[in-house]
Protein backbone atom coordinates (compact mmCIF):
# COMPACT_ATOMS: atom_id res chain seq x y z
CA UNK A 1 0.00 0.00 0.00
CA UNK A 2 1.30 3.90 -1.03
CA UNK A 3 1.41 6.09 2.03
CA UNK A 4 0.04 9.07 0.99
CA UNK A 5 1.78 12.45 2.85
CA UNK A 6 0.32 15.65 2.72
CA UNK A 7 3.31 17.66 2.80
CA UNK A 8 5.34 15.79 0.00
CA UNK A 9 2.26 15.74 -2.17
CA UNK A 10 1.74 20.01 -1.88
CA UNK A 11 5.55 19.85 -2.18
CA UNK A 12 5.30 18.42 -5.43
CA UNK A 13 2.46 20.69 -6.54
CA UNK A 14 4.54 23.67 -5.45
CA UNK A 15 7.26 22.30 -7.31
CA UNK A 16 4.70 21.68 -10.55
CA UNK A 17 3.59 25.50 -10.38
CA UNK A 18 6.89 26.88 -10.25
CA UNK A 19 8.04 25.13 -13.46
CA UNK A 20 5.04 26.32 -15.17
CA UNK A 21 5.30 29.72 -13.99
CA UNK A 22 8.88 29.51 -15.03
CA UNK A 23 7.95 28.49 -18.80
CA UNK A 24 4.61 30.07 -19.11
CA UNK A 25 6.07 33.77 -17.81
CA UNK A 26 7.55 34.56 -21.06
CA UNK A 27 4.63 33.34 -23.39
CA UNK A 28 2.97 35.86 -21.14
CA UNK A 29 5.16 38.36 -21.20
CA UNK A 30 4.92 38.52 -25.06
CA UNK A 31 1.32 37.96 -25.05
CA UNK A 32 0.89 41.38 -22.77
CA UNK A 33 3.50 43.63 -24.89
CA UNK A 34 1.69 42.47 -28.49
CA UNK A 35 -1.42 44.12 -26.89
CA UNK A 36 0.42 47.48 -26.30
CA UNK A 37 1.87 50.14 -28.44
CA UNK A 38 5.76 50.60 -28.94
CA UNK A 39 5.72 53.75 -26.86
CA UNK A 40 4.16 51.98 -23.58
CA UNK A 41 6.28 49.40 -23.61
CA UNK A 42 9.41 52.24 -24.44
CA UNK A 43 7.95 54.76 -21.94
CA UNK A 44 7.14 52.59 -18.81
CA UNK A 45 10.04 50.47 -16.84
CA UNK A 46 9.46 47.58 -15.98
CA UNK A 47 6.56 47.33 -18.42
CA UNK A 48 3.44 47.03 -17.58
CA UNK A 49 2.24 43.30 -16.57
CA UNK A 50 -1.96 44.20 -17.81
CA UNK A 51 -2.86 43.75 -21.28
CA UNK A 52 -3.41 46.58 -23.50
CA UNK A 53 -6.21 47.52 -25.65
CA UNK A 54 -4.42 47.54 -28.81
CA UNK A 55 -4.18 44.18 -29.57
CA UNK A 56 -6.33 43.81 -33.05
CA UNK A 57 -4.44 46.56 -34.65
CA UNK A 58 -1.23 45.40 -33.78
CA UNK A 59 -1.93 42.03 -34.77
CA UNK A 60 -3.52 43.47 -38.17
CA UNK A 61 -0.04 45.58 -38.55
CA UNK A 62 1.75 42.58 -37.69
CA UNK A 63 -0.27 40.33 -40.16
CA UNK A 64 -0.37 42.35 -42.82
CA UNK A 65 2.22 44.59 -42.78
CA UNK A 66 2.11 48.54 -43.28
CA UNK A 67 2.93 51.84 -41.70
CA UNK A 68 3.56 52.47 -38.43
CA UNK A 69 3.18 55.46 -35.56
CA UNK A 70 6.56 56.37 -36.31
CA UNK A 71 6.80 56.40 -40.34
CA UNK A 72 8.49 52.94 -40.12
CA UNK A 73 7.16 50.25 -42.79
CA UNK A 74 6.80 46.83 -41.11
CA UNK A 75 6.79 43.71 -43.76
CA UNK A 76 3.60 41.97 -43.23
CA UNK A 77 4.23 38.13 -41.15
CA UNK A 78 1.80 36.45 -43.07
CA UNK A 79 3.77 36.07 -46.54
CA UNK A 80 6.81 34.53 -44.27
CA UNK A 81 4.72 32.35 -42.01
CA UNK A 82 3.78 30.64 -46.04
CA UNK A 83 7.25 30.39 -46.83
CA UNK A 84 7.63 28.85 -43.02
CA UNK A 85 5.04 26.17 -43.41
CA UNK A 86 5.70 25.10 -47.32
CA UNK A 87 9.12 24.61 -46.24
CA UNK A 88 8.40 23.09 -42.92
CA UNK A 89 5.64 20.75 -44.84
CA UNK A 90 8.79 19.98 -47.55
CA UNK A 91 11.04 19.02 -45.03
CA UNK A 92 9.25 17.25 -43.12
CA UNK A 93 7.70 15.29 -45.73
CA UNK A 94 10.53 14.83 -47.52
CA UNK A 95 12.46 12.95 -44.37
CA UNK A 96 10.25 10.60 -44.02
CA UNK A 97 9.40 9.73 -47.62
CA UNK A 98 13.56 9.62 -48.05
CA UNK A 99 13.75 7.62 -43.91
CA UNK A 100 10.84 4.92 -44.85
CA UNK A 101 12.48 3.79 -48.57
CA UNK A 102 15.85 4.25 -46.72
CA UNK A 103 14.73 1.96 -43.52
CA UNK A 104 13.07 -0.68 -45.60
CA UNK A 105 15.92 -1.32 -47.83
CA UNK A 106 18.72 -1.78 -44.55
CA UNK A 107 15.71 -4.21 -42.95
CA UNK A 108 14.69 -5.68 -45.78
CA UNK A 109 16.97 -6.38 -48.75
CA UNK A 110 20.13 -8.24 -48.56
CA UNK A 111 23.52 -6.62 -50.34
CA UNK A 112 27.53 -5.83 -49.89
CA UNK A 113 28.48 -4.15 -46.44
CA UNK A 114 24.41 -3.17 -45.44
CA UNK A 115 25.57 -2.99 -41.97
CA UNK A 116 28.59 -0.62 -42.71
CA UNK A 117 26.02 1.74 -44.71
CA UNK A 118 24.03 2.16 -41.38
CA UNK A 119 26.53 2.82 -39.24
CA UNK A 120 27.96 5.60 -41.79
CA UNK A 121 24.53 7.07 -42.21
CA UNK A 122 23.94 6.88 -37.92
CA UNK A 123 27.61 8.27 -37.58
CA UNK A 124 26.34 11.37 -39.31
CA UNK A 125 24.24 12.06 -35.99
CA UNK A 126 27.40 12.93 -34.24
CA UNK A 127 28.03 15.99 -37.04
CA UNK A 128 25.76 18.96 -36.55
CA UNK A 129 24.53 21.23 -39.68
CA UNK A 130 27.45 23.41 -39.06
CA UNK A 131 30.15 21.22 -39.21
CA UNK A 132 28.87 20.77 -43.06
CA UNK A 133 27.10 24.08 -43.50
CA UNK A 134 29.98 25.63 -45.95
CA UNK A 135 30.30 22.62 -48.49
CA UNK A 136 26.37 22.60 -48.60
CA UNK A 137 26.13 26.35 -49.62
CA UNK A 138 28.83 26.06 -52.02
CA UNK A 139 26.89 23.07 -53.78
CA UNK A 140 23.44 25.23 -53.45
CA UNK A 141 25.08 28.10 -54.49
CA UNK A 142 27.28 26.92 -57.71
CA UNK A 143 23.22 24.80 -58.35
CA UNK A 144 21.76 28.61 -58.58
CA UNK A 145 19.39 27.74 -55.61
CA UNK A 146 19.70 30.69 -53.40
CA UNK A 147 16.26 32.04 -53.02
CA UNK A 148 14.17 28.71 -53.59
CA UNK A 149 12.17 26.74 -52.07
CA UNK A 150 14.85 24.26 -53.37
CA UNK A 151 17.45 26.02 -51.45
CA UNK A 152 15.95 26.06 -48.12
CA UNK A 153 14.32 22.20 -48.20
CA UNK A 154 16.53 19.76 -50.09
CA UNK A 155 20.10 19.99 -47.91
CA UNK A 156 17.94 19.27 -45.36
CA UNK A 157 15.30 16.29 -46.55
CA UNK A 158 18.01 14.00 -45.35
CA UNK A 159 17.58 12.29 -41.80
CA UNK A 160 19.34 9.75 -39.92
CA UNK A 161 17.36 10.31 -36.79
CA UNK A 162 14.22 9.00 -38.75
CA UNK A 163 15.96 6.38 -40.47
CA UNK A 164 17.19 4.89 -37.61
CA UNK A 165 13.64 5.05 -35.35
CA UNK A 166 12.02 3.32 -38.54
CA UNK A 167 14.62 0.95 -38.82
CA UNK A 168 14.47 0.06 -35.26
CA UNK A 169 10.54 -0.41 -35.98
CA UNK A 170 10.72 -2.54 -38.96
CA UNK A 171 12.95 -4.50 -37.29
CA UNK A 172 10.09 -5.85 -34.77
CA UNK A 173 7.50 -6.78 -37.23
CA UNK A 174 7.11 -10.34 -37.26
CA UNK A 175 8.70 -12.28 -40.00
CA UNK A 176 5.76 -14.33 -40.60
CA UNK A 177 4.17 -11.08 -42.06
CA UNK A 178 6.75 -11.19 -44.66
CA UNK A 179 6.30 -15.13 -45.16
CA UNK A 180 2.62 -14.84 -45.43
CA UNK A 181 3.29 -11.45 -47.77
CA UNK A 182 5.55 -13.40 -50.00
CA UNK A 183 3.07 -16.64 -50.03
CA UNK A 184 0.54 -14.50 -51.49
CA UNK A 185 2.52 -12.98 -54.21
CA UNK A 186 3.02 -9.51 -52.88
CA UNK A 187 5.84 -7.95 -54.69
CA UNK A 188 8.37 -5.80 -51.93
CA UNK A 189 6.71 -2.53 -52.83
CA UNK A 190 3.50 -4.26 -52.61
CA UNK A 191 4.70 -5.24 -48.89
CA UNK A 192 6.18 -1.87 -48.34
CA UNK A 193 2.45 0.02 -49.42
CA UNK A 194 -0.30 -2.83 -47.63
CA UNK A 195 1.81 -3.84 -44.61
CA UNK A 196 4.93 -1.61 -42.99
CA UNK A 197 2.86 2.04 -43.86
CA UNK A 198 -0.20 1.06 -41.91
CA UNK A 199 1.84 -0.26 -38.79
CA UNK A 200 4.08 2.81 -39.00
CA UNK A 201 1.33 5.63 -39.02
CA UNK A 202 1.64 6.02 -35.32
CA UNK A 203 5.68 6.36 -35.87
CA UNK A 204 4.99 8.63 -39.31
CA UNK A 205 2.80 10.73 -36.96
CA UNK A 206 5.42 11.38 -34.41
CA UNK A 207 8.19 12.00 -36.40
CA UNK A 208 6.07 14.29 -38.50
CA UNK A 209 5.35 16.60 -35.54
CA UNK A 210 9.10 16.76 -34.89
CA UNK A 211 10.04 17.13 -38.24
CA UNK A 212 7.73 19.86 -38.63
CA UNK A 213 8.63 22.08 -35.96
CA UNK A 214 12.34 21.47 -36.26
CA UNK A 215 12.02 22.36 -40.29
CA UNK A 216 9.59 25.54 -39.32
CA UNK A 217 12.47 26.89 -36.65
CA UNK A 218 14.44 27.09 -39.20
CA UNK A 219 17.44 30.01 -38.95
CA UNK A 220 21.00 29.87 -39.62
CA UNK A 221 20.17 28.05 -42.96
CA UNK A 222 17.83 29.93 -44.69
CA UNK A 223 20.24 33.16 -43.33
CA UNK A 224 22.78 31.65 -45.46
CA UNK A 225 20.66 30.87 -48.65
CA UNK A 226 18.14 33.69 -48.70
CA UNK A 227 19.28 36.90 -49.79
CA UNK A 228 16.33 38.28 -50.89
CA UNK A 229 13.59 39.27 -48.30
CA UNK A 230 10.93 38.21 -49.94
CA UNK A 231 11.96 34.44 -49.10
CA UNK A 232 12.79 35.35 -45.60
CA UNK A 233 10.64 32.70 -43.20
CA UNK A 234 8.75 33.60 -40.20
CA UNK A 235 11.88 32.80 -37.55
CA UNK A 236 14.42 35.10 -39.99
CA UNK A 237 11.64 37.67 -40.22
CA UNK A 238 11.46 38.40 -36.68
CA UNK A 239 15.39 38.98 -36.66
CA UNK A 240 14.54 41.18 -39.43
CA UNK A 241 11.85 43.30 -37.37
CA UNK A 242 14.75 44.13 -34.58
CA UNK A 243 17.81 44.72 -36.30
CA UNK A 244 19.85 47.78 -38.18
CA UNK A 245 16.45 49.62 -36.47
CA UNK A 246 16.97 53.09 -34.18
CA UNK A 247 13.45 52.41 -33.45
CA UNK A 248 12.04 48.94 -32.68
CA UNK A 249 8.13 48.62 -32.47
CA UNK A 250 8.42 46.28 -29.95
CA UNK A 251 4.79 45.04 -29.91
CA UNK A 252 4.72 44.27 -33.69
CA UNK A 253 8.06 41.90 -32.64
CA UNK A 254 6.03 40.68 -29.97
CA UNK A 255 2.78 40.14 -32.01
CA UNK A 256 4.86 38.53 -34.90
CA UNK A 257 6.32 35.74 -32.20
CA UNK A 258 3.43 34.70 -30.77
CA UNK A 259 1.96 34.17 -35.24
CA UNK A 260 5.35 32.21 -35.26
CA UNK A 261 4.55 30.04 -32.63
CA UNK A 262 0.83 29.14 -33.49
CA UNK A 263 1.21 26.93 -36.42
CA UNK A 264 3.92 24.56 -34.88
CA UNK A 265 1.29 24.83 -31.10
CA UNK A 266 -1.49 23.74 -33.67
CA UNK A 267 0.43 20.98 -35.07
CA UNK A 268 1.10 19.18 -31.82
CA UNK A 269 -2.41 20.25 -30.38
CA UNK A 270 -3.67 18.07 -33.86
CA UNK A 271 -1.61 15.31 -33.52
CA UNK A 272 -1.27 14.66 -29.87
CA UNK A 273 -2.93 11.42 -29.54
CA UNK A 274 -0.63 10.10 -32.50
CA UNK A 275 2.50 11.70 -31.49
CA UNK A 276 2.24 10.07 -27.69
CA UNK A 277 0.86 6.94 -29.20
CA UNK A 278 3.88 7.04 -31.53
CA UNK A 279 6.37 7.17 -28.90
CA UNK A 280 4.97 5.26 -26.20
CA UNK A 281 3.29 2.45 -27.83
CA UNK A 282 5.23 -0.97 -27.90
CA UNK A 283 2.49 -2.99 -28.93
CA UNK A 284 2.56 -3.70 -32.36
C-alpha cells in the first residue's frame, strides 16, 4: 500500500507550479507587450504586466504589414509564415518519404556491407549542420538555388534520426508477415504500401510533428541561402523586425512571435494522440 503524505504531495504541486510559472512567464510576457503600443512598452520600466487595448491593430499591422506610428514600414508576417510552413511541410515530408524507402531497404533487402552503410549514415548524428554548412552552400550556391524553395528544403530532406527510429521499428514486425506477404505474391513494394505504412502511421505521426517544428524553426540556414527578403521565413523575419532599427516597435516583434509560434502549437495540439501513441506504444 502507497502512504500518501500531505506535505510531500503540496511539495510536489509547489514544485509543478513553479516550473510552469517559469515556462509560461515569457509566453505571457509577449502575449501582454503584443497588446500594447511601442511607446508603452518604451515609456514605462518595468513594463506594464496588464494587457493593453491595442491588440487587433497590432496584430492586423503585424499580419499584414504597413505603416507604423513612427513612419516605419513593417513587412507583413503572413507572406513569411507561407514560406515557413511550405518549407516546414517539404522538409518534413521529404524525411520521411527519403527515412521509410531508406529503412526498408537496410531491414529488408540483402547486399555488400548493409551494416557498414548504417553505421555511416547513424555516424552522421554525431556531425551537426554546421560542421557541413559551408560545403552545402557552395553546392546550393554553384546549383543557382539561393532564393528557392529548393534552397531552403533539399540539404535538409536528409535524416538519420528517422531512419534509424524506422529501422528500429521494422525490425520488430514479425517475419511471418513477410512469409505470409511473400506466399501470397506480394511484390516488396506491394509489402512496403499494404503492410509496414499502416503499422508505421503512429511512428509517421510522431516523427512528423518533430520534423515539422524542427524544419519551421528554421534560422541559420535559410540566413545563409536567402538573400532576398521576400523568401525570408517567419523565424528570420522576426530577426529582421529588430535589427539595423533606431526604433524597434516592440509590440509588432512581440505580435509577430506569438503568429510564429501558433502553427507549430497547432500541429502538436492536432496530432497529440498520435505523437504520444507514436512514442509510447510498444504494442505492435
Amino acid at each position: 500500500m502507497i502512504e500518501r503524505r500531505p506535505g510531500l504531495q503540496i511539495l510536489s504541486h509547489v514544485v509543478l507550479l513553479i516550473g510552469v510559472a517559469v515556462v509560461a512567464f515569457p509566453l505571457y510576457l509577449t502575449l501582454v507587450a503584443s497588446t500594447q503600443t511601442a511607446e508603452q512598452i518604451s515609456r514605462s520600466i518595468p513594463m506594464s504586466m496588464l494587457p493593453g487595448t491595442h491588440m487587433l491593430e497590432t496584430y492586423q499591422l503585424a499580419l499584414f504589414g504597413g505603416k507604423t506610428s513612427a513612419g516605419g514600414n513593417i513587412p507583413g508576417a503572413l507572406s513569411m509564415m507561407r514560406i515557413s510552413l511550405i518549407s516546414a511541410l517539404i522538409i518534413s515530408i521529404g524525411k520521411i518519404a527519403i527515412s521509410l524507402l531508406s529503412a526498408f531497404a537496410l531491414v529488408y533487402f540483402r547486399f555488400p556491407f548493409r551494416n557498414t552503410l548504417f553505421w555511416m549514415i547513424f555516424i552522421t548524428l554525431m556531425l551537426p549542420v554546421e560542421v557541413r554548412i559551408s560545403p552545402t552552400y557552395a553546392v546550393v550556391s554553384n546549383l543557382g538555388l539561393l532564393n528557392t524553395y529548393a534552397g531552403l528544403t533539399v540539404p535538409l530532406i536528409a535524416s538519420a534520426t528517422a531512419t534509424f527510429l524506422l529501422r528500429q521499428f521494422f525490425l520488430t514486425v514479425p517475419d511471418e508477415l513477410v512469409e505470409a506477404a511473400r506466399i501470397d505474391g506480394a511484390g516488396p513494394m506491394r509489402f512496403f504500401k499494404d503492410i509496414l505504412l499502416p503499422l508505421s502511421a503512429t511512428n509517421i505521426a510522431a516523427l512528423f510533428v518533430i520534423q515539422f517544428i524542427y524544419g519551421w524553426n528554421q534560422y541559420l540556414w535559410p540566413l545563409l541561402v536567402t538573400t532576398n527578403e521576400d523568401m525570408y521565413p517567419v523565424v528570420l523575419g522576426i530577426k529582421r523586425l529588430i535589427s539595423g532599427e533606431a526604433y524597434t516597435e516592440w509590440n509588432v516583434v512581440m505580435a509577430t512571435a506569438i503568429l510564429a509560434m501558433l502553427p507549430p502549437a497547432m500541429v502538436v495540439i492536432l496530432m497529440q494522440k498520435w505523437f504520444v501513441k507514436g512514442l509510447v506504444d510498444t504494442e505492435k
